[in-house]
C-alpha atoms as a PDB file:
ATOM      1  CA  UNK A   1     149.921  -2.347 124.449  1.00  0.00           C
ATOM      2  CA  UNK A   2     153.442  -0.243 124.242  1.00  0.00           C
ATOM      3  CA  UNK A   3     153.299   2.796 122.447  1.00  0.00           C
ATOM      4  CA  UNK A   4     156.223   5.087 120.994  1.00  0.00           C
ATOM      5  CA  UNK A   5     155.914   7.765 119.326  1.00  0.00           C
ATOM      6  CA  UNK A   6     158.592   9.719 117.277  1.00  0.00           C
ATOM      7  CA  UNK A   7     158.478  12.480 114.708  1.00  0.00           C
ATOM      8  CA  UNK A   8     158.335  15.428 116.436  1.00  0.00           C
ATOM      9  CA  UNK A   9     161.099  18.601 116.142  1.00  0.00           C
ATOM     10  CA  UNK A  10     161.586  21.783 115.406  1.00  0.00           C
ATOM     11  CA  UNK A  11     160.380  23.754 112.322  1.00  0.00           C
ATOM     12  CA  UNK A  12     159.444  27.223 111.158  1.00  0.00           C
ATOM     13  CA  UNK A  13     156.075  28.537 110.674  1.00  0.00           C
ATOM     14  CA  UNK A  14     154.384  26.524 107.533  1.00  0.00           C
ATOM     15  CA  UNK A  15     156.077  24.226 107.228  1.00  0.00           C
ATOM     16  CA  UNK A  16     155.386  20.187 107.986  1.00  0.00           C
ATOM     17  CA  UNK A  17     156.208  17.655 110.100  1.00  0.00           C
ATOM     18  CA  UNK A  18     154.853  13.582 110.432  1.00  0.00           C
ATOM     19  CA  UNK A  19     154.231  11.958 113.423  1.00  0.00           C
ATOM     20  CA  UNK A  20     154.769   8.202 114.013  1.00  0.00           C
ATOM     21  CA  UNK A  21     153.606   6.429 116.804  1.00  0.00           C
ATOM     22  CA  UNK A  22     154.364   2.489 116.761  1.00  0.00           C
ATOM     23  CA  UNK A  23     152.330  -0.004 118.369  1.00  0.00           C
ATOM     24  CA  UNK A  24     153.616  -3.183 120.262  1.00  0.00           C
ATOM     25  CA  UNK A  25     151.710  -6.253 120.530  1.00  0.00           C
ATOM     26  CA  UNK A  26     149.656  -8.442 117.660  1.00  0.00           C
ATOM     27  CA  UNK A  27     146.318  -7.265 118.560  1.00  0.00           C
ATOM     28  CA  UNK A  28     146.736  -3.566 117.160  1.00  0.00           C
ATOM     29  CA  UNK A  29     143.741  -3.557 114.905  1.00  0.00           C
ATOM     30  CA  UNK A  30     141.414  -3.731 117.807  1.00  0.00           C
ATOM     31  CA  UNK A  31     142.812  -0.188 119.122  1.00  0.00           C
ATOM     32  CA  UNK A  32     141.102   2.764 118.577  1.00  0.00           C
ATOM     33  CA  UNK A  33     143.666   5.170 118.129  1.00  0.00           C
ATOM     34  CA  UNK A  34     144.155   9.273 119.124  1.00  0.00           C
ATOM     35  CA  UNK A  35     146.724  12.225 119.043  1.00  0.00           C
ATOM     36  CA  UNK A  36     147.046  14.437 122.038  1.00  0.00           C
ATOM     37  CA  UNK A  37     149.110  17.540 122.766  1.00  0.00           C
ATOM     38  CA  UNK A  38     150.359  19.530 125.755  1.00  0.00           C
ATOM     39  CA  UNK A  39     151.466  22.942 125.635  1.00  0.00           C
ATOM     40  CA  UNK A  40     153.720  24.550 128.341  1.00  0.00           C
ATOM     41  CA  UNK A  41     150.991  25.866 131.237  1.00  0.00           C
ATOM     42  CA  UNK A  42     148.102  23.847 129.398  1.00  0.00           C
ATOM     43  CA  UNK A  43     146.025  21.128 129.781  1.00  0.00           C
ATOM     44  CA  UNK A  44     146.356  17.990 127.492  1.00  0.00           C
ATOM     45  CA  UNK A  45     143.845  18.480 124.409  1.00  0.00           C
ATOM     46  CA  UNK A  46     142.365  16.166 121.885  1.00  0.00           C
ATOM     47  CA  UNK A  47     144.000  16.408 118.235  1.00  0.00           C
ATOM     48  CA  UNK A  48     142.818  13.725 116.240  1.00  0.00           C
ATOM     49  CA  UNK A  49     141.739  10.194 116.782  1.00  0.00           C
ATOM     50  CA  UNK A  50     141.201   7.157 114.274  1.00  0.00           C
ATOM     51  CA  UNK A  51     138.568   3.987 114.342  1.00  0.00           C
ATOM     52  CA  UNK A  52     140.197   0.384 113.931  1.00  0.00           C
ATOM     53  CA  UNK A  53     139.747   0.457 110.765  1.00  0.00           C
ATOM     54  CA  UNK A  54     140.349   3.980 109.712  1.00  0.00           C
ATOM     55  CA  UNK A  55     137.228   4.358 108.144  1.00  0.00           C
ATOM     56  CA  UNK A  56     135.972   7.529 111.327  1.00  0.00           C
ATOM     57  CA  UNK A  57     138.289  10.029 112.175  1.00  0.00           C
ATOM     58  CA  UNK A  58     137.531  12.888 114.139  1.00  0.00           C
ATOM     59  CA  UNK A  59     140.151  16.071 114.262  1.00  0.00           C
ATOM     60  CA  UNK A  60     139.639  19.065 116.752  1.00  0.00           C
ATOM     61  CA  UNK A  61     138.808  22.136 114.495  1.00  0.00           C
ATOM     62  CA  UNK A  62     142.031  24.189 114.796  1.00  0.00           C
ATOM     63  CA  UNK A  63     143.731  21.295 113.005  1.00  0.00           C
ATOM     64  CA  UNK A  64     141.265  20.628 110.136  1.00  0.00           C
ATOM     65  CA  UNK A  65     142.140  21.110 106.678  1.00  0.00           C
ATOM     66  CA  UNK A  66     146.164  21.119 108.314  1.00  0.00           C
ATOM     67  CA  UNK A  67     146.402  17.557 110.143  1.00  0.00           C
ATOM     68  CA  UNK A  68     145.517  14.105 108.665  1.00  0.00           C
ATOM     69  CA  UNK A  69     145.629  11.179 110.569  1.00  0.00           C
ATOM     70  CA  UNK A  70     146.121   7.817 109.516  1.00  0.00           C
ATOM     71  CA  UNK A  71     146.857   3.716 110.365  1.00  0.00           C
ATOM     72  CA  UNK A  72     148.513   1.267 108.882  1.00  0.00           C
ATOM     73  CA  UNK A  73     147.585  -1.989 111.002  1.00  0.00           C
ATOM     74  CA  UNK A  74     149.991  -3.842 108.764  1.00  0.00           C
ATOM     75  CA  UNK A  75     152.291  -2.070 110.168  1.00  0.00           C
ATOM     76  CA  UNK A  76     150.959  -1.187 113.856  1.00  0.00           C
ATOM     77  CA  UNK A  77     151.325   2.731 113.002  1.00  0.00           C
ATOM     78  CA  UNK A  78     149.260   5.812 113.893  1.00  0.00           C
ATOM     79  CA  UNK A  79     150.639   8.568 111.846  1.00  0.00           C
ATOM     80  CA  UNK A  80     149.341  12.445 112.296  1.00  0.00           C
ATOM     81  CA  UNK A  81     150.757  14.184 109.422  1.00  0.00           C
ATOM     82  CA  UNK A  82     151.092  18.306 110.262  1.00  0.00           C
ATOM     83  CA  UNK A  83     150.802  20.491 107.370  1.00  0.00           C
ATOM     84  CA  UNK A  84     151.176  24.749 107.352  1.00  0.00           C
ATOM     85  CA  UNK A  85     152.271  24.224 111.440  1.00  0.00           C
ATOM     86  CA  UNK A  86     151.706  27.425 113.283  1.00  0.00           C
ATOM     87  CA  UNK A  87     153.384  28.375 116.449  1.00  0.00           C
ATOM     88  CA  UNK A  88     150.801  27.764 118.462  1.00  0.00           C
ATOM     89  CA  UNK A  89     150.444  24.086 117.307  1.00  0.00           C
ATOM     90  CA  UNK A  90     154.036  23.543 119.620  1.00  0.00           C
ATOM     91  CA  UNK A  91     153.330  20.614 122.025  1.00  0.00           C
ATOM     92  CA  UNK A  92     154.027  17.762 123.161  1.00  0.00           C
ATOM     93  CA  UNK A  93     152.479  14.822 121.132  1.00  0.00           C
ATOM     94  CA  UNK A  94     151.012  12.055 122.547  1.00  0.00           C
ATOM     95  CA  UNK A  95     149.532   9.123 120.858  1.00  0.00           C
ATOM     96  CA  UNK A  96     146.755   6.806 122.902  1.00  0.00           C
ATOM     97  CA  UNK A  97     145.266   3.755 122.510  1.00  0.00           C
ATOM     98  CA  UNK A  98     141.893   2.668 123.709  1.00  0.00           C
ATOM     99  CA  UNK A  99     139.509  -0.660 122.723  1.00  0.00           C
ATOM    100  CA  UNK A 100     136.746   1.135 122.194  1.00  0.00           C
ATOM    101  CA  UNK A 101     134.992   2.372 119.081  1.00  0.00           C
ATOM    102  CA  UNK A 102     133.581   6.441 119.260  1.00  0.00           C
ATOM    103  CA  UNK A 103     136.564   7.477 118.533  1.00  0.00           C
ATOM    104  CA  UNK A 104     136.648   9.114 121.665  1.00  0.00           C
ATOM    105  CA  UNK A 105     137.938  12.319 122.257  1.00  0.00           C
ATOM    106  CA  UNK A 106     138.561  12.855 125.898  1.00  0.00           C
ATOM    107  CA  UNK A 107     141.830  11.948 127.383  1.00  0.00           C
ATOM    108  CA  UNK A 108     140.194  10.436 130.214  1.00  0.00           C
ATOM    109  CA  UNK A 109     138.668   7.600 127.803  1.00  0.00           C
ATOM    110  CA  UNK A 110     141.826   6.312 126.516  1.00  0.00           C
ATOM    111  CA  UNK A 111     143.610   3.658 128.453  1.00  0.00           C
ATOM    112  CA  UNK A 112     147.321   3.273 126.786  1.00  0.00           C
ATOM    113  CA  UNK A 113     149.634   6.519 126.066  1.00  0.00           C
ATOM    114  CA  UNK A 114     153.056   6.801 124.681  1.00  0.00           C
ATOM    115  CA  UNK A 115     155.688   8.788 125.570  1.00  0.00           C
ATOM    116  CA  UNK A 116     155.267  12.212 123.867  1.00  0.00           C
ATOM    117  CA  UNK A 117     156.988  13.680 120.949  1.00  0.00           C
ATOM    118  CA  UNK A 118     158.083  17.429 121.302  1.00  0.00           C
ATOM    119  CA  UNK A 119     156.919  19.820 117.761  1.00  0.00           C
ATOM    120  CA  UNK A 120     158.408  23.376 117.960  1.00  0.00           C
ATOM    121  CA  UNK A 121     157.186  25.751 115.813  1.00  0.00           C
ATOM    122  CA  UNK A 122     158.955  28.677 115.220  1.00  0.00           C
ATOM    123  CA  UNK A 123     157.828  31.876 114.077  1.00  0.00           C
END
């Protein structure tokens, strides 16, 4: 499976920002799905992820009660929607696909990735 993700940019302190990442391929619905991000001198950490059928999601708690994440397998879209964005939420974004259930939560368990989206948020 191709992933691309798009979404990301630049916005000030509270404010919002949703996060697309498209899917190629028919067999999307068998994907467990995940958000990862990368900041400057850091190592890649686990956002959110999303079962097949969107009925488990997991989020990493500095994003709870701010990020949602969501599928539409009609569709073949992961979304992570980013509410009251701080500045240190600024990444990269990187969606991942894996065919297993969990979700998982390491990067190491997830077999497809997407190009990254860049979020800046400014103070």
């Amino acid at each position: 499976v191709q992933l691309q993700a798009s979404g990301g940019g630049l916005v000030q302190a509270g404010g919002s920002l949703r996060l697309s990442c498209v899917a190629s391929g028919r067999t999307f619905s068998r994907y467990t799905m995940g958000w990862f991000r990368q900041a400057p001198g850091r190592e890649r950490e686990f956002v959110a992820a999303i079962s097949y059928t969107g009925a488990t999601k997991y989020s990493t708690d500095s994003v709870k009660g701010r990020f949602t994440i969501s599928r539409d397998n009609a569709k073949n879209t992961v979304y992570l929607q980013m509410n009251n964005l701080k500045p240190e939420d600024t990444a990269v974004y990187y969606c991942a696909a894996v065919t297993r259930g969990g979700p998982p939560t390491k990067s190491y368990e997830y077999d497809y990735w997407g190009q990254g989206t860049l979020v800046t948020v400014s103070s």
